[in-house]
C-alpha atoms as a PDB file:
ATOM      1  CA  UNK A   1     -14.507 -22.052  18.761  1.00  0.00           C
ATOM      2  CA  UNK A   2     -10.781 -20.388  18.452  1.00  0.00           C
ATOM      3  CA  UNK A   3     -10.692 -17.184  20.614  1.00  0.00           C
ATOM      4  CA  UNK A   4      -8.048 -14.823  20.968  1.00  0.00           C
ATOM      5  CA  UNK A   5      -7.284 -11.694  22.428  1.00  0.00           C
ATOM      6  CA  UNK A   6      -5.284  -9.237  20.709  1.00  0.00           C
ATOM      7  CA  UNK A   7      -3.814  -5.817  21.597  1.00  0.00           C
ATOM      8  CA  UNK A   8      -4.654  -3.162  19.224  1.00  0.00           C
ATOM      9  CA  UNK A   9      -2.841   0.193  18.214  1.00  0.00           C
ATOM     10  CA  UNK A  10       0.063  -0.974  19.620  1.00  0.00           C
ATOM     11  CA  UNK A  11       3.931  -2.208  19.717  1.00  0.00           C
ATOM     12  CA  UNK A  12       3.954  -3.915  22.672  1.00  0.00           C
ATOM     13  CA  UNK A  13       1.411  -6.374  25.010  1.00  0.00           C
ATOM     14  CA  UNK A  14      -0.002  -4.863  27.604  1.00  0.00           C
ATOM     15  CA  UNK A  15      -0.694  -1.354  24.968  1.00  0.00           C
ATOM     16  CA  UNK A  16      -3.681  -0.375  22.981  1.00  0.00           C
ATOM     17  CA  UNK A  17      -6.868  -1.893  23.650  1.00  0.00           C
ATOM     18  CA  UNK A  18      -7.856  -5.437  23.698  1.00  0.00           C
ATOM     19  CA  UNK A  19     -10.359  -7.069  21.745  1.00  0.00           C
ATOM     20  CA  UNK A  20     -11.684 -10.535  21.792  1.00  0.00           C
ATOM     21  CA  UNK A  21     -11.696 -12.245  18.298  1.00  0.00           C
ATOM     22  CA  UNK A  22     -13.775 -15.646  18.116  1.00  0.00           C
ATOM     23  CA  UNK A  23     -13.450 -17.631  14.765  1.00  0.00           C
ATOM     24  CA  UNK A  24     -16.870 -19.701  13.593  1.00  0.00           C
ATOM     25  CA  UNK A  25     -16.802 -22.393  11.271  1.00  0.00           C
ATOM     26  CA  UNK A  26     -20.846 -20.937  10.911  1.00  0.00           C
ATOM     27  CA  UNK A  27     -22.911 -18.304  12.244  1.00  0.00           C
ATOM     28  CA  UNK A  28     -24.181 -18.879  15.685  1.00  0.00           C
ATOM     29  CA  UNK A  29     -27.860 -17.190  17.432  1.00  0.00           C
ATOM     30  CA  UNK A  30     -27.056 -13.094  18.117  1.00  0.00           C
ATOM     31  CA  UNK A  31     -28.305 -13.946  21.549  1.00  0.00           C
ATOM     32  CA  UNK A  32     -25.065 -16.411  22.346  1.00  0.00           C
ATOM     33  CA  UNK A  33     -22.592 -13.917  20.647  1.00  0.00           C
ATOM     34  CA  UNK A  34     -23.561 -11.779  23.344  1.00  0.00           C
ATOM     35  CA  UNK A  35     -23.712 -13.504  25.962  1.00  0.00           C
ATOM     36  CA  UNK A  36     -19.930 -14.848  24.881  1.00  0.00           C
ATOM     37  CA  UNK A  37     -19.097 -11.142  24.787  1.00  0.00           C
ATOM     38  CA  UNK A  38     -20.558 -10.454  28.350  1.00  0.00           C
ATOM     39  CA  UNK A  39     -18.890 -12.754  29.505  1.00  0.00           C
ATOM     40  CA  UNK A  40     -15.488 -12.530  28.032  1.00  0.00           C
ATOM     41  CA  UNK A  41     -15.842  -8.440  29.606  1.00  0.00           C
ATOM     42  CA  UNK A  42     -13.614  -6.727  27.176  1.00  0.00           C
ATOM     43  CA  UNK A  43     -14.642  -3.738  25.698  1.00  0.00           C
ATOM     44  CA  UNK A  44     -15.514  -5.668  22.384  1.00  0.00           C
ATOM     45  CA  UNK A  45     -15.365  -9.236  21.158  1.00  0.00           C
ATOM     46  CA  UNK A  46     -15.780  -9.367  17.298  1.00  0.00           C
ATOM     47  CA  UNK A  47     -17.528 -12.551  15.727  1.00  0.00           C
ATOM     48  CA  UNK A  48     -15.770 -13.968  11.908  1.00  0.00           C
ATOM     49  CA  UNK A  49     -16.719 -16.539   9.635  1.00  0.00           C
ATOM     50  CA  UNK A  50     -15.539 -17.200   6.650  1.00  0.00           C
ATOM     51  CA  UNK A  51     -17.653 -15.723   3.611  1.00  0.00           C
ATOM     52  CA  UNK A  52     -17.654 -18.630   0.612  1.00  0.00           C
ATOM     53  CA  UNK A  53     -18.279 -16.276  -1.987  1.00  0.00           C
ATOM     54  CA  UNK A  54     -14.806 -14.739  -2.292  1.00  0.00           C
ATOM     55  CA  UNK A  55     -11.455 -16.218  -1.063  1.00  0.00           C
ATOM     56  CA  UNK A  56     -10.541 -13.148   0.787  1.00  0.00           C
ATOM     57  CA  UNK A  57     -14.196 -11.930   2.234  1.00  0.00           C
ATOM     58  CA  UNK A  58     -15.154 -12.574   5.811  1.00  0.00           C
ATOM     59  CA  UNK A  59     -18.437 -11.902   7.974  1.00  0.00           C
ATOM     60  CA  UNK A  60     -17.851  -9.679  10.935  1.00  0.00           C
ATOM     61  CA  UNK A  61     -19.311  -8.019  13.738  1.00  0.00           C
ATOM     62  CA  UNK A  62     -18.816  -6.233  16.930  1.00  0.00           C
ATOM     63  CA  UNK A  63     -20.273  -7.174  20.471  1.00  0.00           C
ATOM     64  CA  UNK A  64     -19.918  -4.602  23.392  1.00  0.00           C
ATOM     65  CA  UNK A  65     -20.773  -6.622  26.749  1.00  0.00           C
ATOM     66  CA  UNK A  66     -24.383  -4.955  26.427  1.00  0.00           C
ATOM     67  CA  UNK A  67     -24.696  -4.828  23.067  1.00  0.00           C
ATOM     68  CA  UNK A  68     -24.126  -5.260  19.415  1.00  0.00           C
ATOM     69  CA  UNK A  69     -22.637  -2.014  17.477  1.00  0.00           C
ATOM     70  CA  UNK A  70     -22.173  -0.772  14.126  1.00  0.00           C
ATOM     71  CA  UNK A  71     -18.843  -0.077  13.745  1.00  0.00           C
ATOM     72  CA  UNK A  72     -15.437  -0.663  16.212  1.00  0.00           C
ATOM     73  CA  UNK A  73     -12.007   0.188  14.931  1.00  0.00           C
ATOM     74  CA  UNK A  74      -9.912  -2.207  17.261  1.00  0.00           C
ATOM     75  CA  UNK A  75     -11.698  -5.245  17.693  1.00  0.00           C
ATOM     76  CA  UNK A  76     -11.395  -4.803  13.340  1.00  0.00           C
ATOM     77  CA  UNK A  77      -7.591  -4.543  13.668  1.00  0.00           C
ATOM     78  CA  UNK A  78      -7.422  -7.509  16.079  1.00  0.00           C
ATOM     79  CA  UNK A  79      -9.685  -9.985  13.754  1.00  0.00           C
ATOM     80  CA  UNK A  80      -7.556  -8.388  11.065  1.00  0.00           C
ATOM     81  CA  UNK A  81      -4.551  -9.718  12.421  1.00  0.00           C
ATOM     82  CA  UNK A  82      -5.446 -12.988  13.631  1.00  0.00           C
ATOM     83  CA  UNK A  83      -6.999 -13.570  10.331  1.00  0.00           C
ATOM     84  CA  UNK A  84      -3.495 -12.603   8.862  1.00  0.00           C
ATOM     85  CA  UNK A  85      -1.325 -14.331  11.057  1.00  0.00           C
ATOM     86  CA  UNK A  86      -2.898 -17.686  12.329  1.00  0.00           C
ATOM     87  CA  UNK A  87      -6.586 -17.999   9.898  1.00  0.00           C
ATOM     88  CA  UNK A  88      -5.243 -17.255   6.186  1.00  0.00           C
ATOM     89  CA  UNK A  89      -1.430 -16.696   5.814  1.00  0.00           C
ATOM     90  CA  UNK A  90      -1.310 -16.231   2.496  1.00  0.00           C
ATOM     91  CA  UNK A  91      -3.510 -12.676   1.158  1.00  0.00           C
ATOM     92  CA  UNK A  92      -2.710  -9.122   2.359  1.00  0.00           C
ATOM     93  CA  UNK A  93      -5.847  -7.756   2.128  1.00  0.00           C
ATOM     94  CA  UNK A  94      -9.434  -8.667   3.867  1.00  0.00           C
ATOM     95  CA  UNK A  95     -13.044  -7.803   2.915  1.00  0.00           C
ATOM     96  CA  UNK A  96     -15.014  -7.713   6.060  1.00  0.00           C
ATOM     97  CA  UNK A  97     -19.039  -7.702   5.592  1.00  0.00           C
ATOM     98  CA  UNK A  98     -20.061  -5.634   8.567  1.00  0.00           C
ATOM     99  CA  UNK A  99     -23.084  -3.665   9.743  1.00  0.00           C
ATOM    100  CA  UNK A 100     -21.384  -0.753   8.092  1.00  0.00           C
ATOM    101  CA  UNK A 101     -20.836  -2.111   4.759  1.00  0.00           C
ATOM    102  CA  UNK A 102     -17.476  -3.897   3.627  1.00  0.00           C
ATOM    103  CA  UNK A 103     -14.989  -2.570   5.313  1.00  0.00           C
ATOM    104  CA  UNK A 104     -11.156  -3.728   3.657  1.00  0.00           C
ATOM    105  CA  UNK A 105      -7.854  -4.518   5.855  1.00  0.00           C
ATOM    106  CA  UNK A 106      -4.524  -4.723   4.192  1.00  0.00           C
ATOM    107  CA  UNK A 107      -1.182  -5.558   5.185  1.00  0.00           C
ATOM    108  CA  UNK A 108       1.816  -4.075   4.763  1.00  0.00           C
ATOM    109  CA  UNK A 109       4.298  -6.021   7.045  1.00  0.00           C
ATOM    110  CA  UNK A 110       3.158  -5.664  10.777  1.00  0.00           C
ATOM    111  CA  UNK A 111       1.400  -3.002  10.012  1.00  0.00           C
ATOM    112  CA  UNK A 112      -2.354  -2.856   8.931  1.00  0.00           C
ATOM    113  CA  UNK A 113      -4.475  -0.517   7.280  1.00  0.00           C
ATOM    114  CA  UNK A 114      -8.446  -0.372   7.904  1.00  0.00           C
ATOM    115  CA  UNK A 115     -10.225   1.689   4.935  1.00  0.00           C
ATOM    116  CA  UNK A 116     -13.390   3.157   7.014  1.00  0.00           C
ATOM    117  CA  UNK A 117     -16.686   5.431   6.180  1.00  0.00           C
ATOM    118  CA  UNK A 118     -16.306   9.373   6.396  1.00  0.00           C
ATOM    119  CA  UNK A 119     -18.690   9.995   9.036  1.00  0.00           C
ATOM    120  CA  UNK A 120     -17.954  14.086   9.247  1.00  0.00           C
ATOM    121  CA  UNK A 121     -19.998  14.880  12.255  1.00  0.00           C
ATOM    122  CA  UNK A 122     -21.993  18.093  12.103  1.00  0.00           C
ATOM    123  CA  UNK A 123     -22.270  20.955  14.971  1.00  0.00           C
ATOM    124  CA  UNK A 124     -24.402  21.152  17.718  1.00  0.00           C
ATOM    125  CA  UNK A 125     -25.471  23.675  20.523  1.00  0.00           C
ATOM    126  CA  UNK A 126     -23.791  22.634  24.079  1.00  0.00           C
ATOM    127  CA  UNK A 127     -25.917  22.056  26.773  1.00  0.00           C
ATOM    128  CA  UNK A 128     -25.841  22.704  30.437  1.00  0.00           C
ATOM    129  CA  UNK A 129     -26.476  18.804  30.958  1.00  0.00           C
ATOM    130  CA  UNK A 130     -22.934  17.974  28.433  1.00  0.00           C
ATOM    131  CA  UNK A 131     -21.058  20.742  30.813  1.00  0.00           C
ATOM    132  CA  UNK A 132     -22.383  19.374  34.021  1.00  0.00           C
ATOM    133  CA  UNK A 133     -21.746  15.558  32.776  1.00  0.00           C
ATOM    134  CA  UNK A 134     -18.464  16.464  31.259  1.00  0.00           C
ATOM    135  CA  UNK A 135     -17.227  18.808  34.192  1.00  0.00           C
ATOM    136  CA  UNK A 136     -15.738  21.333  31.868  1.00  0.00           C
ATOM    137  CA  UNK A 137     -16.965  23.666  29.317  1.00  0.00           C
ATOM    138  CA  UNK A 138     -15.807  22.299  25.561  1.00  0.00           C
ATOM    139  CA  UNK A 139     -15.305  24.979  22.892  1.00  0.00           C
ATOM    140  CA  UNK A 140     -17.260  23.205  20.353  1.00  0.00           C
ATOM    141  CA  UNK A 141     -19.738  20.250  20.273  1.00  0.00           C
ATOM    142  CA  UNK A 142     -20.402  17.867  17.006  1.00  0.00           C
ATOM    143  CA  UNK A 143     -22.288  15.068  16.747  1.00  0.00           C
ATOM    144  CA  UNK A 144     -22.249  11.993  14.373  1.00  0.00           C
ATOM    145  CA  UNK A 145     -22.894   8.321  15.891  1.00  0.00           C
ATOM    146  CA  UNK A 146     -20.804   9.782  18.819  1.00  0.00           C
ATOM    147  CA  UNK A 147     -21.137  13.417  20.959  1.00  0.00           C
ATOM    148  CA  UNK A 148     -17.385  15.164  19.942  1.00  0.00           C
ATOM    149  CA  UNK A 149     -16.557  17.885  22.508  1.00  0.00           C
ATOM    150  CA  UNK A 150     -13.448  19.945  21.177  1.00  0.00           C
ATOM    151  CA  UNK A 151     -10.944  21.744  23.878  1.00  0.00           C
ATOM    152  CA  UNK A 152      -8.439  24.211  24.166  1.00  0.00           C
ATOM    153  CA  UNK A 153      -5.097  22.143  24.777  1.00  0.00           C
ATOM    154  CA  UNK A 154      -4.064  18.623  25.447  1.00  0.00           C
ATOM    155  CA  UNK A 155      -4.170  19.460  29.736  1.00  0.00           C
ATOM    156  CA  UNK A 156      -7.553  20.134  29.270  1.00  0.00           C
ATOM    157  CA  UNK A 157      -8.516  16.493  28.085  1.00  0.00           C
ATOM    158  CA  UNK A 158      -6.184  14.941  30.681  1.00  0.00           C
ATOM    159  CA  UNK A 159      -7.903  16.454  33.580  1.00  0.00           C
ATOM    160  CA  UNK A 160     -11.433  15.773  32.678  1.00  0.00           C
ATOM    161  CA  UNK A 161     -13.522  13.524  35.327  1.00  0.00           C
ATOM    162  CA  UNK A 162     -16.725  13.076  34.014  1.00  0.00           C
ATOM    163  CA  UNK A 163     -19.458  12.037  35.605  1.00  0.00           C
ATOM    164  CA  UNK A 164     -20.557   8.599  34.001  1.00  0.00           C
ATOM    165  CA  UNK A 165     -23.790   8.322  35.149  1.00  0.00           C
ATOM    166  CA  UNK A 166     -25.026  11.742  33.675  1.00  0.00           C
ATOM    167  CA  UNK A 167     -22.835  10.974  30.411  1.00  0.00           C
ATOM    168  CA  UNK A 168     -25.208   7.960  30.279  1.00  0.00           C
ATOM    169  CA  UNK A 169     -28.054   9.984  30.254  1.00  0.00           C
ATOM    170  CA  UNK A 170     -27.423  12.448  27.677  1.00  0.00           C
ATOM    171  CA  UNK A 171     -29.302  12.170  24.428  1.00  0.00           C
ATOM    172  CA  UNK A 172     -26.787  12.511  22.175  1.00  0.00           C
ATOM    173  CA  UNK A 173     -24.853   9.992  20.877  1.00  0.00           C
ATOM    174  CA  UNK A 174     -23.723   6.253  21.571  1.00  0.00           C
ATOM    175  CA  UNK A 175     -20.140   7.203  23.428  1.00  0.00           C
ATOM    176  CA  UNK A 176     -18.770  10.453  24.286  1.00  0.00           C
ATOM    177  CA  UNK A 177     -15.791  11.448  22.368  1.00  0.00           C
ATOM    178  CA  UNK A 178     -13.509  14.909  24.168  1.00  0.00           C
ATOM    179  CA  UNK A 179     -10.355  15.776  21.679  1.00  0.00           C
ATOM    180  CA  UNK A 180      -7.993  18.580  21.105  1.00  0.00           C
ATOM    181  CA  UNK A 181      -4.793  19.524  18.860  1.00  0.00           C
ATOM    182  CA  UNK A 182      -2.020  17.488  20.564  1.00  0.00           C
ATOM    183  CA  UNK A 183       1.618  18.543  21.825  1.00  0.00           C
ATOM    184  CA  UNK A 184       3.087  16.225  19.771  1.00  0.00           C
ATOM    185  CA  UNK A 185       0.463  14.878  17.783  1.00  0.00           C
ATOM    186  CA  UNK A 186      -1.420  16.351  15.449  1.00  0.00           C
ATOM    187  CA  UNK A 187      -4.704  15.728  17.877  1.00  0.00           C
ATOM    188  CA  UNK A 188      -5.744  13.454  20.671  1.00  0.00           C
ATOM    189  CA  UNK A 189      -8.918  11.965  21.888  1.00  0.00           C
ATOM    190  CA  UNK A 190     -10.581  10.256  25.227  1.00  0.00           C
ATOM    191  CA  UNK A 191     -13.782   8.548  24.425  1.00  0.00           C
ATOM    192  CA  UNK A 192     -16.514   7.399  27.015  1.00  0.00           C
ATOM    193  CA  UNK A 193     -19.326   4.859  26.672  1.00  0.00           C
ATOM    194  CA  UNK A 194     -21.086   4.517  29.807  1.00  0.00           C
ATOM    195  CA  UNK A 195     -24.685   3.552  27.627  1.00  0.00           C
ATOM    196  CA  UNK A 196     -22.301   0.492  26.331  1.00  0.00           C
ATOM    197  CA  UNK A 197     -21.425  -0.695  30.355  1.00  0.00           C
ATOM    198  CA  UNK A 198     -17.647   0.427  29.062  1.00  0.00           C
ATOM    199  CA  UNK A 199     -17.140   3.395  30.884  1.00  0.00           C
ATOM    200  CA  UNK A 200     -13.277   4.503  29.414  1.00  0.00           C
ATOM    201  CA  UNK A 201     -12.460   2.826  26.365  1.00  0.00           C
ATOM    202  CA  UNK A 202      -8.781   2.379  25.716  1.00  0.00           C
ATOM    203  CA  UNK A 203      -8.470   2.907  21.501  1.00  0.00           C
ATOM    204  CA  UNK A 204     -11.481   3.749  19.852  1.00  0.00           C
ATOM    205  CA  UNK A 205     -11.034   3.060  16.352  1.00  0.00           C
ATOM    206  CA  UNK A 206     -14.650   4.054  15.108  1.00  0.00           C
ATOM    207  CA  UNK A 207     -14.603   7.326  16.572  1.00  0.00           C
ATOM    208  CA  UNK A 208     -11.836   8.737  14.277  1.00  0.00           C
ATOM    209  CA  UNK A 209     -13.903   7.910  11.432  1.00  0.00           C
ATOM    210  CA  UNK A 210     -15.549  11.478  12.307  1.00  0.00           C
ATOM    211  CA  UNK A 211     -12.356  12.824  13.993  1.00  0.00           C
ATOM    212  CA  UNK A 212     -10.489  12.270  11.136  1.00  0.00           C
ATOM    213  CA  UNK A 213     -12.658  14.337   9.086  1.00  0.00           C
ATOM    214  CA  UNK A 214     -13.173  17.030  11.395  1.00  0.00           C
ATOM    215  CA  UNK A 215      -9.364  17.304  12.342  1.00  0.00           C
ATOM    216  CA  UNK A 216      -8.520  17.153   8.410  1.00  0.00           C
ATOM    217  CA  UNK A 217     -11.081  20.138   7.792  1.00  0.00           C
ATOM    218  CA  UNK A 218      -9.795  22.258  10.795  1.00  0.00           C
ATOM    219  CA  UNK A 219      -5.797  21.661  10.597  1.00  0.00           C
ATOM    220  CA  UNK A 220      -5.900  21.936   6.500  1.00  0.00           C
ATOM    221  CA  UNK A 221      -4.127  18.180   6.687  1.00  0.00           C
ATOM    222  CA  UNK A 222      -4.990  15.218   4.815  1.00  0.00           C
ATOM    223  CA  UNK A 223      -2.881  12.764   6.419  1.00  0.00           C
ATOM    224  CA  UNK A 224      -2.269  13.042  10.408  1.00  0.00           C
ATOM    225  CA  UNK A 225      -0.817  11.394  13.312  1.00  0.00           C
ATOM    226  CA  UNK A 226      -2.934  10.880  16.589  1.00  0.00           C
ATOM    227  CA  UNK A 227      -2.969   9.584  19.558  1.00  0.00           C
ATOM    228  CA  UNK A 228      -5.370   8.292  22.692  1.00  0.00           C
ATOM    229  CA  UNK A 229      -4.751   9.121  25.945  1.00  0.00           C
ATOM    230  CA  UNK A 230      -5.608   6.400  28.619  1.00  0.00           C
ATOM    231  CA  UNK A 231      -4.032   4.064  31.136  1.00  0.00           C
ATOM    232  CA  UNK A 232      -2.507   1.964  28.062  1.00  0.00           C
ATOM    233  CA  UNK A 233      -2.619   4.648  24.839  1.00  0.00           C
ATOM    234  CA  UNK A 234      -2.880   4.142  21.273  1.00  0.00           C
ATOM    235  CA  UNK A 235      -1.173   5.312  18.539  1.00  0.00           C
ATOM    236  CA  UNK A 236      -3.120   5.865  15.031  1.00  0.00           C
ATOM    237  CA  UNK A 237      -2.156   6.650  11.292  1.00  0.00           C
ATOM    238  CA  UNK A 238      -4.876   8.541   9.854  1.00  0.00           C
ATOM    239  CA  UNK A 239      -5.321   9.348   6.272  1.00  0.00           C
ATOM    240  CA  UNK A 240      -8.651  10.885   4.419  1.00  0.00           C
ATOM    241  CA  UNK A 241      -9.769   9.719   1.610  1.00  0.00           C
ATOM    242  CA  UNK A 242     -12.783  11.068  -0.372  1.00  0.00           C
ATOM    243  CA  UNK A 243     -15.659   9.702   1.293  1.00  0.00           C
ATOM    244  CA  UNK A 244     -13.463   7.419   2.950  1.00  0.00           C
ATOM    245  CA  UNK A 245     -10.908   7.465   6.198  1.00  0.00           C
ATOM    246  CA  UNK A 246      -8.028   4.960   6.305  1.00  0.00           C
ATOM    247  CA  UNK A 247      -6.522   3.991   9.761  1.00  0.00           C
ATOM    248  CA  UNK A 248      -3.240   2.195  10.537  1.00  0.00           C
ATOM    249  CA  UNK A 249      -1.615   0.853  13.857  1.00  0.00           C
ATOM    250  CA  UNK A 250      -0.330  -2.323  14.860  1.00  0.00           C
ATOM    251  CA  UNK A 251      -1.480  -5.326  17.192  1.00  0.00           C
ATOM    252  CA  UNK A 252       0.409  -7.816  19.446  1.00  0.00           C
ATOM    253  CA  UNK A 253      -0.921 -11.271  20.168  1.00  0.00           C
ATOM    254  CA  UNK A 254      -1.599 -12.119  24.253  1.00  0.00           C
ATOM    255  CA  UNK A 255      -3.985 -15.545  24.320  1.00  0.00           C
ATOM    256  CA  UNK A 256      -4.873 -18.164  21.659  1.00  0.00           C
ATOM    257  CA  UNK A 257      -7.452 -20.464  23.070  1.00  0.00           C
ATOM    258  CA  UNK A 258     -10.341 -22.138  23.074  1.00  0.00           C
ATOM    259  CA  UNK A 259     -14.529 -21.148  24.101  1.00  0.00           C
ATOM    260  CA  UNK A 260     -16.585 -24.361  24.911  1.00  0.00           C
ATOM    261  CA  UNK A 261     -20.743 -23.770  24.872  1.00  0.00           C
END
């Protein structure tokens, strides 16, 4: 099968996060999709073939090297733009069949646009095990698929050092998502999913699908600019929509090859 490995929310290679994208001319056994994505090691490998029933509709989903997931914002962007640029040159928009419904893609030049559920997360108490995993106290706590912690200031999510072995064991929610307004953003995240054997992840696209709400509800704002602090950042366009998010960025191309099983 093609493979490729794109870097997503970003300008430049070596930025964002990198996703592995493997093309099928058919569905293969869920069983062999992850072990391809277990052994490829990236945070997520996303699976397309080619849906016959519409000329731009594709089947996709998402492969963490543990599991499968329901939703993942930048291995969507990457298939997006391999689709775009290599797979089917000539439509600007994509219907991808997912786990989470159909999720579209458009293109506007080298920049892409993924229209995403609303999943506004709703509050929860905080625990002494979220404080003791997290190492710090959050303000608030929200839960939707993923645990949201909210802080004070943008320092306050830089110098967190959780403990990734108790964030594993906490109860609540797939990945661990700590956020605040940002200095020159309009908020930034870290997200954490230790349960998923990723431990940091680099751009989480999914998780804005609730931060977006919950940002838009607090700052009064229904389009924003954020950004994700790790050892390669991401930038991200966010826009709500109804019962719907939409999320830009960019991607940048590093390998075009081939998987042989």
């Amino acid at each position: 099968m093609k493979y490729y490995i794109v870097d997503a929310f970003t300008e430049k290679t070596f930025g964002g996060n990198p996703a592995g994208v493997c093309i099928l001319d058919n569905s293969i056994e869920h069983s062999i999709m992850q072990k391809i994505a277990s052994e490829n090691n990236l945070s997520e490998t996303a699976f397309v073939t080619k849906n016959k029933n519409c000329e731009d509709c594709y089947d996709l989903k998402w492969f963490t090297p543990k599991a499968e997931i329901d939703l993942c914002g930048h291995a969507t962007l990457a298939s997006a733009f391999v689709i775009f640029n290599y797979i089917d040159k000539n439509i600007d928009k994509i219907k991808f069949s997912t786990l989470s419904g159909v999720l579209e893609v458009t293109k506007d030049k080298e920049s892409y646009t993924m229209n995403f559920p609303n999943r506004m997360p709703k509050k929860v108490n905080i625990s002494n095990d979220i404080i003791e995993a997290i190492g710090k106290a959050p303000l608030e706590a929200y839960l939707s698929r993923d645990l949201i912690l909210i802080y004070n200031k943008e320092d306050d999510i830089k110098s967190l050092n959780p403990d990734f072995s108790k964030l594993e064991l906490l109860t609540d929610g797939i990945g661990i998502v700590v956020t605040s307004i940002g200095k020159n953003e309009d908020f930034i995240s870290r997200c954490f999913f230790p349960k998923l054997e990723v431990n940091e992840d680099l751009v989480t696209g999914s998780s804005h699908s609730s931060l977006i709400p919950l940002w838009s509800a607090k700052l009064k704002k229904n389009k924003m600019i954020t950004k994700q602090l790790s050892d390669r950042e991401g930038i991200l366009v966010c826009e709500i929509d109804g019962d719907r998010v939409k999320i830009s960025g960019k991607a940048r191309l590093y390998l075009k090859g081939e998987i042989y099983i």
